[in-house]
PDB file of N, CA and C in Angstrom:
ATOM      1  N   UNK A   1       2.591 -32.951  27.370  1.00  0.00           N
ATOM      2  CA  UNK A   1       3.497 -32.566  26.303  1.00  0.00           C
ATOM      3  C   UNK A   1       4.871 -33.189  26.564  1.00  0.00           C
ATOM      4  N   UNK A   2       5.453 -33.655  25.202  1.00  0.00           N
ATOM      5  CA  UNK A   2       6.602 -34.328  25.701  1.00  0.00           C
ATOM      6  C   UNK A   2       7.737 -33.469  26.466  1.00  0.00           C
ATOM      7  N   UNK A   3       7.657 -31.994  26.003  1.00  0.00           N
ATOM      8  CA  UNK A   3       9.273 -31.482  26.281  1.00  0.00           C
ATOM      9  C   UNK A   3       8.992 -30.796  27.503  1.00  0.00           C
ATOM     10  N   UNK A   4       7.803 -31.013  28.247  1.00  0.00           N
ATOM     11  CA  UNK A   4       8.294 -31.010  29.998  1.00  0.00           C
ATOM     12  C   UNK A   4       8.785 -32.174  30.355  1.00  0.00           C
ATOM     13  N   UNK A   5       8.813 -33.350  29.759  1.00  0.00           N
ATOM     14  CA  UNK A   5       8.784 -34.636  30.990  1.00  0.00           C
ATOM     15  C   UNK A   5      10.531 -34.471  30.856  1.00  0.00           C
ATOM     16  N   UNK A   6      10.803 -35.355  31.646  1.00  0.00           N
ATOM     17  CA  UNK A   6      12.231 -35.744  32.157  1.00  0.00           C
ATOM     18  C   UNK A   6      12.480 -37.498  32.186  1.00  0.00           C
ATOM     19  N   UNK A   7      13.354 -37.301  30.883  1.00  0.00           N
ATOM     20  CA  UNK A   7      13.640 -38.620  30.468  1.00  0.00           C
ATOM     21  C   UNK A   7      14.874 -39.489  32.013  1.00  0.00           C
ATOM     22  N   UNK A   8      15.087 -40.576  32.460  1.00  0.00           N
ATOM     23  CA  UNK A   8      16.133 -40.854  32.776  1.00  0.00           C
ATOM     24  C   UNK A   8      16.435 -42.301  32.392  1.00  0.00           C
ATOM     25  N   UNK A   9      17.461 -42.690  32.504  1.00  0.00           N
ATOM     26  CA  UNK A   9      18.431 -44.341  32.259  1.00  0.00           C
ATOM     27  C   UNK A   9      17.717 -45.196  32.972  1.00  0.00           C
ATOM     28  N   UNK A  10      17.038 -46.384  32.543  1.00  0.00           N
ATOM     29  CA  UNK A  10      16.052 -47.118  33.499  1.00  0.00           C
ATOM     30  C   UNK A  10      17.020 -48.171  34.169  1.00  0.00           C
ATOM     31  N   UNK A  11      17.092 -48.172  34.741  1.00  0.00           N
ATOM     32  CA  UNK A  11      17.784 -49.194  35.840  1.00  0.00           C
ATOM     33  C   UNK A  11      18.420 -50.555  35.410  1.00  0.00           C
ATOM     34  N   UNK A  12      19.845 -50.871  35.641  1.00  0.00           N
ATOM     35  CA  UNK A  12      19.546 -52.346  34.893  1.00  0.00           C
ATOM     36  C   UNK A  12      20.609 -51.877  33.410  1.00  0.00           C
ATOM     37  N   UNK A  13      20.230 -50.732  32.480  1.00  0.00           N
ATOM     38  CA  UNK A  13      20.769 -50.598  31.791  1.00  0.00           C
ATOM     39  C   UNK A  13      22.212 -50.171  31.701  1.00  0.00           C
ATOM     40  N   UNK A  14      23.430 -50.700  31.104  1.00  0.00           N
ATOM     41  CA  UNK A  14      24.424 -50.445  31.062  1.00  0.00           C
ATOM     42  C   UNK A  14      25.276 -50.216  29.841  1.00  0.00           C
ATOM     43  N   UNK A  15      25.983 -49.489  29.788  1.00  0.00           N
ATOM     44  CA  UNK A  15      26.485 -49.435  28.080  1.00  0.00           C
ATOM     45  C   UNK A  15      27.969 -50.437  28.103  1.00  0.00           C
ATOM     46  N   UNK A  16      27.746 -51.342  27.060  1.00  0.00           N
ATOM     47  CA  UNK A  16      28.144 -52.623  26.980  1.00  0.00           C
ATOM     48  C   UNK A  16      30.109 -51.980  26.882  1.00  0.00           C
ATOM     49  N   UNK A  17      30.661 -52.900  27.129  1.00  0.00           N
ATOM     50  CA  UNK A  17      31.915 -52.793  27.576  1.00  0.00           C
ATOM     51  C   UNK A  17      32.939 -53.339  26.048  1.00  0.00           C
ATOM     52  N   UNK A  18      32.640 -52.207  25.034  1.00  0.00           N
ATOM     53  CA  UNK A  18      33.255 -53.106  23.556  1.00  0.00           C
ATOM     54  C   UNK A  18      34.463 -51.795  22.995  1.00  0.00           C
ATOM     55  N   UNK A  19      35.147 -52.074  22.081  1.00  0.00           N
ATOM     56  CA  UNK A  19      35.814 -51.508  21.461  1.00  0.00           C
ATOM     57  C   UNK A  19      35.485 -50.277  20.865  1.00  0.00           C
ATOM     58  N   UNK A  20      36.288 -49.530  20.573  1.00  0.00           N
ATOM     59  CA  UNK A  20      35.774 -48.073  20.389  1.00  0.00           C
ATOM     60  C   UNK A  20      34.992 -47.869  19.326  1.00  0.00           C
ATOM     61  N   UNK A  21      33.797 -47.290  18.987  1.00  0.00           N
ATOM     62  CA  UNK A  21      32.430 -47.093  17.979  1.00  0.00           C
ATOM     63  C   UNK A  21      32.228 -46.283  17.492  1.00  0.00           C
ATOM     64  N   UNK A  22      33.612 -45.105  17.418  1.00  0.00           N
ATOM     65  CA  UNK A  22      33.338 -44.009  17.196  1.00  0.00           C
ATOM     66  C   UNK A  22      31.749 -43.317  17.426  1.00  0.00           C
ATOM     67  N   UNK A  23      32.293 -43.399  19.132  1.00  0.00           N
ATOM     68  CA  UNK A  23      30.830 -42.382  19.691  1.00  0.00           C
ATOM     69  C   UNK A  23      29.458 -43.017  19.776  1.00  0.00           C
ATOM     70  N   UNK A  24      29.687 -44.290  19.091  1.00  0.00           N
ATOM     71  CA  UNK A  24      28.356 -45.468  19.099  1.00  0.00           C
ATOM     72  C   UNK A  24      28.366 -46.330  20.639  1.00  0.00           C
ATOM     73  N   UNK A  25      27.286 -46.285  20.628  1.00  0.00           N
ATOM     74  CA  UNK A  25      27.221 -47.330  22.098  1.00  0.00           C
ATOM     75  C   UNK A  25      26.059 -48.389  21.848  1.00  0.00           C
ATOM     76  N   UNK A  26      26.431 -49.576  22.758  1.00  0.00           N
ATOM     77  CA  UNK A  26      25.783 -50.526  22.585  1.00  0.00           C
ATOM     78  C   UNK A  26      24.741 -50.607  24.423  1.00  0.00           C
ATOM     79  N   UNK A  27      24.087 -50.668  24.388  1.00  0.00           N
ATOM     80  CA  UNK A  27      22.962 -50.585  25.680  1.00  0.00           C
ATOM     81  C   UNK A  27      22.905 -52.117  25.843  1.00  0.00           C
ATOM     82  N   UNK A  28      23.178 -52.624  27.415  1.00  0.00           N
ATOM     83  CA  UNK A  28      22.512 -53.625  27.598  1.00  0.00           C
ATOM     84  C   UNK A  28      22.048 -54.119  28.870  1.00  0.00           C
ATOM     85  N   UNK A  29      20.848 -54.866  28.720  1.00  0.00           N
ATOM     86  CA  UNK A  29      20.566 -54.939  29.893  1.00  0.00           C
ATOM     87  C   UNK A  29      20.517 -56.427  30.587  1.00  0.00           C
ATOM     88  N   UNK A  30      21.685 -56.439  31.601  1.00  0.00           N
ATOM     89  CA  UNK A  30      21.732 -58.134  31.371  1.00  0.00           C
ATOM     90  C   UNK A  30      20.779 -59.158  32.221  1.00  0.00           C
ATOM     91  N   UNK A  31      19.586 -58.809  32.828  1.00  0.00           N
ATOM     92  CA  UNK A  31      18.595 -59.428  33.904  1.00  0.00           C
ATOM     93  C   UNK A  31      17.654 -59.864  32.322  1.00  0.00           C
ATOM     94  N   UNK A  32      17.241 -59.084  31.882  1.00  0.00           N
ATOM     95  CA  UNK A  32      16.742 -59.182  30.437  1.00  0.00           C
ATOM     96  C   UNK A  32      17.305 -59.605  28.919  1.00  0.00           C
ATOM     97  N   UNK A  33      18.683 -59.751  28.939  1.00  0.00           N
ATOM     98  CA  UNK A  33      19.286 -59.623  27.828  1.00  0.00           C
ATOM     99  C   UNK A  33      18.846 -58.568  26.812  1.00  0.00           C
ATOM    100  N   UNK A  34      18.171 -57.742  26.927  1.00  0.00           N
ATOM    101  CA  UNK A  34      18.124 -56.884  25.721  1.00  0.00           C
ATOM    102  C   UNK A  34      19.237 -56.521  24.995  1.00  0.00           C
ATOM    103  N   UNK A  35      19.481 -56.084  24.417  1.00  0.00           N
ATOM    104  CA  UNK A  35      20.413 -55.210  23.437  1.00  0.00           C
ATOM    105  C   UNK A  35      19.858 -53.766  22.601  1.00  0.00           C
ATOM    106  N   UNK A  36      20.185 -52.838  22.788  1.00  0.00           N
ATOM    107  CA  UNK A  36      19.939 -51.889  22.212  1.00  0.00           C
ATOM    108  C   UNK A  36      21.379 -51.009  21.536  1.00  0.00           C
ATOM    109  N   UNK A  37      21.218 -50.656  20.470  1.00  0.00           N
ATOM    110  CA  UNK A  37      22.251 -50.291  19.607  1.00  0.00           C
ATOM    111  C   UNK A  37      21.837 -48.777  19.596  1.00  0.00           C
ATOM    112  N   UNK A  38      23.011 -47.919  19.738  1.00  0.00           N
ATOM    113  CA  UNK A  38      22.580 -46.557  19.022  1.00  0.00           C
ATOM    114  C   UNK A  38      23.426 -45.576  18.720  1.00  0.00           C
ATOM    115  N   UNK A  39      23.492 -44.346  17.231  1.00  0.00           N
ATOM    116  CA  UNK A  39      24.266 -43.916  16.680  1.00  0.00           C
ATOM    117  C   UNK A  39      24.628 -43.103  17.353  1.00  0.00           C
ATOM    118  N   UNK A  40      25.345 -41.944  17.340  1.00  0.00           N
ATOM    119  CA  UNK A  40      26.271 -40.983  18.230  1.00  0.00           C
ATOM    120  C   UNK A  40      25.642 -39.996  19.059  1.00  0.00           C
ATOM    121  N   UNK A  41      24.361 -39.430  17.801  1.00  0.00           N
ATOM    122  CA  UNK A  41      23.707 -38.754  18.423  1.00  0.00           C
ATOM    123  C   UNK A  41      22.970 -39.320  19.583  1.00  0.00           C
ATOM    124  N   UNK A  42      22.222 -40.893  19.124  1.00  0.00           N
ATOM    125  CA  UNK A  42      21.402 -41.532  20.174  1.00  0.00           C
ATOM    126  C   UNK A  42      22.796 -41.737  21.608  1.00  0.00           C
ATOM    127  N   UNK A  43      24.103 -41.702  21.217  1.00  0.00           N
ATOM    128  CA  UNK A  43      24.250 -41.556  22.697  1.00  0.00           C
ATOM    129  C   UNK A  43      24.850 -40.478  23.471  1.00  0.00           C
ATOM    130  N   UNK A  44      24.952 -39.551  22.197  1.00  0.00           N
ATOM    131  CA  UNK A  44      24.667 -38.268  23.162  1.00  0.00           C
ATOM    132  C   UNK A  44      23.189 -37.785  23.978  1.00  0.00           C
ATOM    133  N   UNK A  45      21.998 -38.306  23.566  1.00  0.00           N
ATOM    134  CA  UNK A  45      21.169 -38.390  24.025  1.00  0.00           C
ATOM    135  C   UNK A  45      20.675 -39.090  25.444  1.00  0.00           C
ATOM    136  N   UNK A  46      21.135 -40.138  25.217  1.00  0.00           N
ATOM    137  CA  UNK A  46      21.310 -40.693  26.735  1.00  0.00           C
ATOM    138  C   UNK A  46      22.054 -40.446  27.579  1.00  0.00           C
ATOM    139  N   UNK A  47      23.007 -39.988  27.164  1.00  0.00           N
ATOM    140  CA  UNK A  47      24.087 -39.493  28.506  1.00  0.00           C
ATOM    141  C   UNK A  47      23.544 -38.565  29.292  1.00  0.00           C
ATOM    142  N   UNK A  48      22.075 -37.355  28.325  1.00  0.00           N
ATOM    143  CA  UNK A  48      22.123 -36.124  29.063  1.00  0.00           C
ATOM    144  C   UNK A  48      19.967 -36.481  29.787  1.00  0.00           C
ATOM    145  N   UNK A  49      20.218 -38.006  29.669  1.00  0.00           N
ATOM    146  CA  UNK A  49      18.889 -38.775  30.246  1.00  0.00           C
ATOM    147  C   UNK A  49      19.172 -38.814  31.797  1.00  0.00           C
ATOM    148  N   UNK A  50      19.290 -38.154  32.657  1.00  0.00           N
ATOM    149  CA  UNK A  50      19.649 -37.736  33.935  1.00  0.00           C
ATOM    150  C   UNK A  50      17.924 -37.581  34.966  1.00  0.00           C
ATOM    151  N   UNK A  51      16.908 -37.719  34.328  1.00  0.00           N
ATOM    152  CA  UNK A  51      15.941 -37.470  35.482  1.00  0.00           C
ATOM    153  C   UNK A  51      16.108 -36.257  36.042  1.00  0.00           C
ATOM    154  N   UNK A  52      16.533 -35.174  35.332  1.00  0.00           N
ATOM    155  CA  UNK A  52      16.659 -34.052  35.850  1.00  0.00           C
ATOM    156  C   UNK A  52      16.090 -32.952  34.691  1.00  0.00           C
ATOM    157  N   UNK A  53      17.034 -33.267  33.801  1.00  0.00           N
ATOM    158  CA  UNK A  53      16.836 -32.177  32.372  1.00  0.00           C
ATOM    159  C   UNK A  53      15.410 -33.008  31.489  1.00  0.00           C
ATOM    160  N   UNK A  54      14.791 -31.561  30.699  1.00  0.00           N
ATOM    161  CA  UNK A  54      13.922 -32.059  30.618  1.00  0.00           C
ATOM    162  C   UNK A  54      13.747 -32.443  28.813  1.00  0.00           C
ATOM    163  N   UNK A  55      12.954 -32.974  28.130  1.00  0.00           N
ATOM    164  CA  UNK A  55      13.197 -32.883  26.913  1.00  0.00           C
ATOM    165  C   UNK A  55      13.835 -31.283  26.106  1.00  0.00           C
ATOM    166  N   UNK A  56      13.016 -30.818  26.313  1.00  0.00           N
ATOM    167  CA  UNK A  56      12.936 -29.217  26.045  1.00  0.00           C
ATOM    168  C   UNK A  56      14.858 -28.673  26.360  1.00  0.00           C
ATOM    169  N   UNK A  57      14.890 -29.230  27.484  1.00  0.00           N
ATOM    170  CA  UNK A  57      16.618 -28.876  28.026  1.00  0.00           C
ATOM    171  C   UNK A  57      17.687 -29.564  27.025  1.00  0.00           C
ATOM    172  N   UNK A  58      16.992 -31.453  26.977  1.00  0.00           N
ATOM    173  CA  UNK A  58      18.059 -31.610  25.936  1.00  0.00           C
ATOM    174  C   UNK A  58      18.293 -31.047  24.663  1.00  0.00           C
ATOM    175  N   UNK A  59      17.062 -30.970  23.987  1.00  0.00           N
ATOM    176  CA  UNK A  59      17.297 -30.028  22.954  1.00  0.00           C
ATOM    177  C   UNK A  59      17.979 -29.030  22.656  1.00  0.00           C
ATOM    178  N   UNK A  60      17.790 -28.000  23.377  1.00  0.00           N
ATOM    179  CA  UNK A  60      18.480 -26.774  23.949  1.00  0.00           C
ATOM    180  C   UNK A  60      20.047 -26.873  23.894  1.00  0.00           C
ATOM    181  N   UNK A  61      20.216 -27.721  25.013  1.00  0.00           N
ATOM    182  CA  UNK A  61      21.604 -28.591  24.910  1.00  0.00           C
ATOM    183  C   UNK A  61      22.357 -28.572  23.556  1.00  0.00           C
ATOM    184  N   UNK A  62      22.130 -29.556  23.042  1.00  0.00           N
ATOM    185  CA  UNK A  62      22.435 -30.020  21.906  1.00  0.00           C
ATOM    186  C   UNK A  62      22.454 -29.085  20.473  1.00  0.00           C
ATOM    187  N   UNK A  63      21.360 -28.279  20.844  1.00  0.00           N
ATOM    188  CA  UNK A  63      21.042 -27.190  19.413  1.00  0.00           C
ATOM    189  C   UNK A  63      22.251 -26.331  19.773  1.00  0.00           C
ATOM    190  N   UNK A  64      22.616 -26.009  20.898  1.00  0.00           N
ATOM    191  CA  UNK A  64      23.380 -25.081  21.523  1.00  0.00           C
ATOM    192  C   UNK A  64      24.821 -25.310  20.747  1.00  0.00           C
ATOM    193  N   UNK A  65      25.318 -26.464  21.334  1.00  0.00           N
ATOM    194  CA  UNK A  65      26.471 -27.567  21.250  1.00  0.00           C
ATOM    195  C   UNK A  65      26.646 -27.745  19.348  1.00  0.00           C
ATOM    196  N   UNK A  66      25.835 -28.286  18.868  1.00  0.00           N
ATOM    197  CA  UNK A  66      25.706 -28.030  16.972  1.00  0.00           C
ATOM    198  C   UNK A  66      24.984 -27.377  16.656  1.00  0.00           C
ATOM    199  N   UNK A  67      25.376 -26.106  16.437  1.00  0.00           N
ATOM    200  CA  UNK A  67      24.187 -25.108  15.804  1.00  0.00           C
ATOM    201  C   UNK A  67      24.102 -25.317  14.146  1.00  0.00           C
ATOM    202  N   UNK A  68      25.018 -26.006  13.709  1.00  0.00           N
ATOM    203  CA  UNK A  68      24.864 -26.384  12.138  1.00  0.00           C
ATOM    204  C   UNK A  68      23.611 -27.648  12.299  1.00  0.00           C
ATOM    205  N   UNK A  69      23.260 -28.213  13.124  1.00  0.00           N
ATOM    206  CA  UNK A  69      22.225 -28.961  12.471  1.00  0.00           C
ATOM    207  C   UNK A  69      20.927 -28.678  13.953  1.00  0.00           C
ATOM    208  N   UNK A  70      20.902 -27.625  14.248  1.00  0.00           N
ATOM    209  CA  UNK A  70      19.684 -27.710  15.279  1.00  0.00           C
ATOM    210  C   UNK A  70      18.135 -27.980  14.412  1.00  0.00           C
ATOM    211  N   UNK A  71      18.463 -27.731  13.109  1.00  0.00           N
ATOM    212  CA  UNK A  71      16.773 -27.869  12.285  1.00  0.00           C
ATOM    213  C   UNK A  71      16.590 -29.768  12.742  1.00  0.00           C
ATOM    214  N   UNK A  72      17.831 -29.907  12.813  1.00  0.00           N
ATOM    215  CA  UNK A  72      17.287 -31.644  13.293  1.00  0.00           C
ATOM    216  C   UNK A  72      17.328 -32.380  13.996  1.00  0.00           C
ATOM    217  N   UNK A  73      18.091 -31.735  14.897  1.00  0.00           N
ATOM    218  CA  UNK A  73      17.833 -31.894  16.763  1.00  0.00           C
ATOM    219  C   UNK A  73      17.008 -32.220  16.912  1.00  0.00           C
ATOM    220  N   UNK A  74      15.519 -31.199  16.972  1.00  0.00           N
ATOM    221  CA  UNK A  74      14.662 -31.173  17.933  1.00  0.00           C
ATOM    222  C   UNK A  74      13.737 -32.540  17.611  1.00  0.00           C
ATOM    223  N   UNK A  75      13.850 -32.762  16.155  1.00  0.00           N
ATOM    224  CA  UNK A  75      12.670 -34.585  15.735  1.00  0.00           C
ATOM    225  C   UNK A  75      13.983 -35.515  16.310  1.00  0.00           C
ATOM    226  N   UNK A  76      15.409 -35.413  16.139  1.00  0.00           N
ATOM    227  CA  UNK A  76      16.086 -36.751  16.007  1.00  0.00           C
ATOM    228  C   UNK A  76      15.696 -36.963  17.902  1.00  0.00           C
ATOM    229  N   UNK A  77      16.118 -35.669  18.605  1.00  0.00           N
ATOM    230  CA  UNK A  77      15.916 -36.086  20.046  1.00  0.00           C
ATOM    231  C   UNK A  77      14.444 -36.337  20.717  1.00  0.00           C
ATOM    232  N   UNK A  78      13.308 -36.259  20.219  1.00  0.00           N
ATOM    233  CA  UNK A  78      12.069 -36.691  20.147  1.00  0.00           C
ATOM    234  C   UNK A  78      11.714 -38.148  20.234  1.00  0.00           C
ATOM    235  N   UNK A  79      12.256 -38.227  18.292  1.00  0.00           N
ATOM    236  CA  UNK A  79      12.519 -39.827  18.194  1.00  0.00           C
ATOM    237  C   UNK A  79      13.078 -40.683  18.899  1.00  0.00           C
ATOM    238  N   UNK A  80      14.422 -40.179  19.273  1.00  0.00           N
ATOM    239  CA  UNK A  80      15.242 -41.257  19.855  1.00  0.00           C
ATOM    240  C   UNK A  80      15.092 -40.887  21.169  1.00  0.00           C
ATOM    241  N   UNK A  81      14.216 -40.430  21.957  1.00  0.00           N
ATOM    242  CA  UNK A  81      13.461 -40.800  23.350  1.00  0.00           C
ATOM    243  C   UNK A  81      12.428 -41.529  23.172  1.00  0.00           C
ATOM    244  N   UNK A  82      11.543 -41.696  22.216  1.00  0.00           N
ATOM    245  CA  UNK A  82      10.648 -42.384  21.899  1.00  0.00           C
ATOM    246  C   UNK A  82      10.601 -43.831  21.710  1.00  0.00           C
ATOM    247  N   UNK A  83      12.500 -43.837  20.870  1.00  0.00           N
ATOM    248  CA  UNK A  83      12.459 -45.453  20.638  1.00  0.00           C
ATOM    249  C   UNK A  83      12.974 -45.825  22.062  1.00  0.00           C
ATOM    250  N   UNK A  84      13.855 -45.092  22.567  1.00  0.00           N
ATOM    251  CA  UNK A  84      14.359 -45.418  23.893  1.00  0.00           C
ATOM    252  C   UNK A  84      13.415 -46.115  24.328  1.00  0.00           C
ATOM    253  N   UNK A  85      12.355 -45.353  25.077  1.00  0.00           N
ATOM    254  CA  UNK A  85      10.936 -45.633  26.094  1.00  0.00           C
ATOM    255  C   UNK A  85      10.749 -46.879  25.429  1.00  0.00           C
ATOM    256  N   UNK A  86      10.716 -47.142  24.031  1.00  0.00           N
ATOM    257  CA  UNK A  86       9.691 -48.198  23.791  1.00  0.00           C
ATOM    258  C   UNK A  86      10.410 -49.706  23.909  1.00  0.00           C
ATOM    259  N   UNK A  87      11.731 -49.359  24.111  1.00  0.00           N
ATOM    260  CA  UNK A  87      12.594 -50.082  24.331  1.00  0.00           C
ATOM    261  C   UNK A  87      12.605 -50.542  26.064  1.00  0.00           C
ATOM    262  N   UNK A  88      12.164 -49.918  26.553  1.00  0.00           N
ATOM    263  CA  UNK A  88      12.569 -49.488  28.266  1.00  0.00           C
ATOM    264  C   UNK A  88      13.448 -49.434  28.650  1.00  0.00           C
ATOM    265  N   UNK A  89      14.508 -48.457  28.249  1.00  0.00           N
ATOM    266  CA  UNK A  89      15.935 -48.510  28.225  1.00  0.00           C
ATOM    267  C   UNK A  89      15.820 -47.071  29.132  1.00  0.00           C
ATOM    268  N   UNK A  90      14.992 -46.046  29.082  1.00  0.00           N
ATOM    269  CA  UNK A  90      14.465 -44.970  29.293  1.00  0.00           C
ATOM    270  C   UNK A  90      12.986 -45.148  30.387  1.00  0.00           C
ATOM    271  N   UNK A  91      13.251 -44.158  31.322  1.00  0.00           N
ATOM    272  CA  UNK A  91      11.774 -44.325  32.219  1.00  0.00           C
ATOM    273  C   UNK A  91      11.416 -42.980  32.353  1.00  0.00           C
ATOM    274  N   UNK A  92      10.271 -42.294  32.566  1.00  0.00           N
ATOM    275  CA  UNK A  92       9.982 -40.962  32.452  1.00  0.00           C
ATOM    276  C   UNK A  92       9.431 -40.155  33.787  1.00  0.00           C
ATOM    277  N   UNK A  93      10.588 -39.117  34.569  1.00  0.00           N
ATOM    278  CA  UNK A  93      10.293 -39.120  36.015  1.00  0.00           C
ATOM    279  C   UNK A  93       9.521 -37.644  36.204  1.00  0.00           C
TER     280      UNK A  93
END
């Protein structure tokens, strides 16, 4: 089940060094060049990608933190671990 595992920052990845994005961050990984882009929520999401907390926690987190939109927490932080992983921006410990 996803909301035991424990997402963390896969190695390599760094959030790119640009002008302010209002809360947007740009992911990159420079051995690979990837680029990964993501909206505020996606980087509140990664910040709390620690290899410690678990899906279930970030949620929690976050529903906690905006209780005006927890009905859409729990798919947006799903999703955007999902695209993470598929990205390998994300490794699952």
């Amino acid at each position: 089940m996803l909301d035991a595992r424990r997402p963390r920052q896969a190695p390599g990845y760094q959030v790119a060094d640009m002008e302010s994005l209002d809360g947007e961050i740009v992911l990159f990984h420079p051995a690979t060049q990837k680029i990964l882009y993501s909206n505020r929520s996606g980087a509140l999401i990664w910040g709390l990608c620690d290899g410690q907390r678990t899906v279930a926690d970030i949620i929690q987190l976050l529903s906690e933190a905006y209780p005006d939109s927890a009905l859409e927490i729990e798919a947006d932080v799903r999703d955007t671990l999902l695209t993470f992983a598929r990205q390998g921006a994300i490794e699952w410990v």
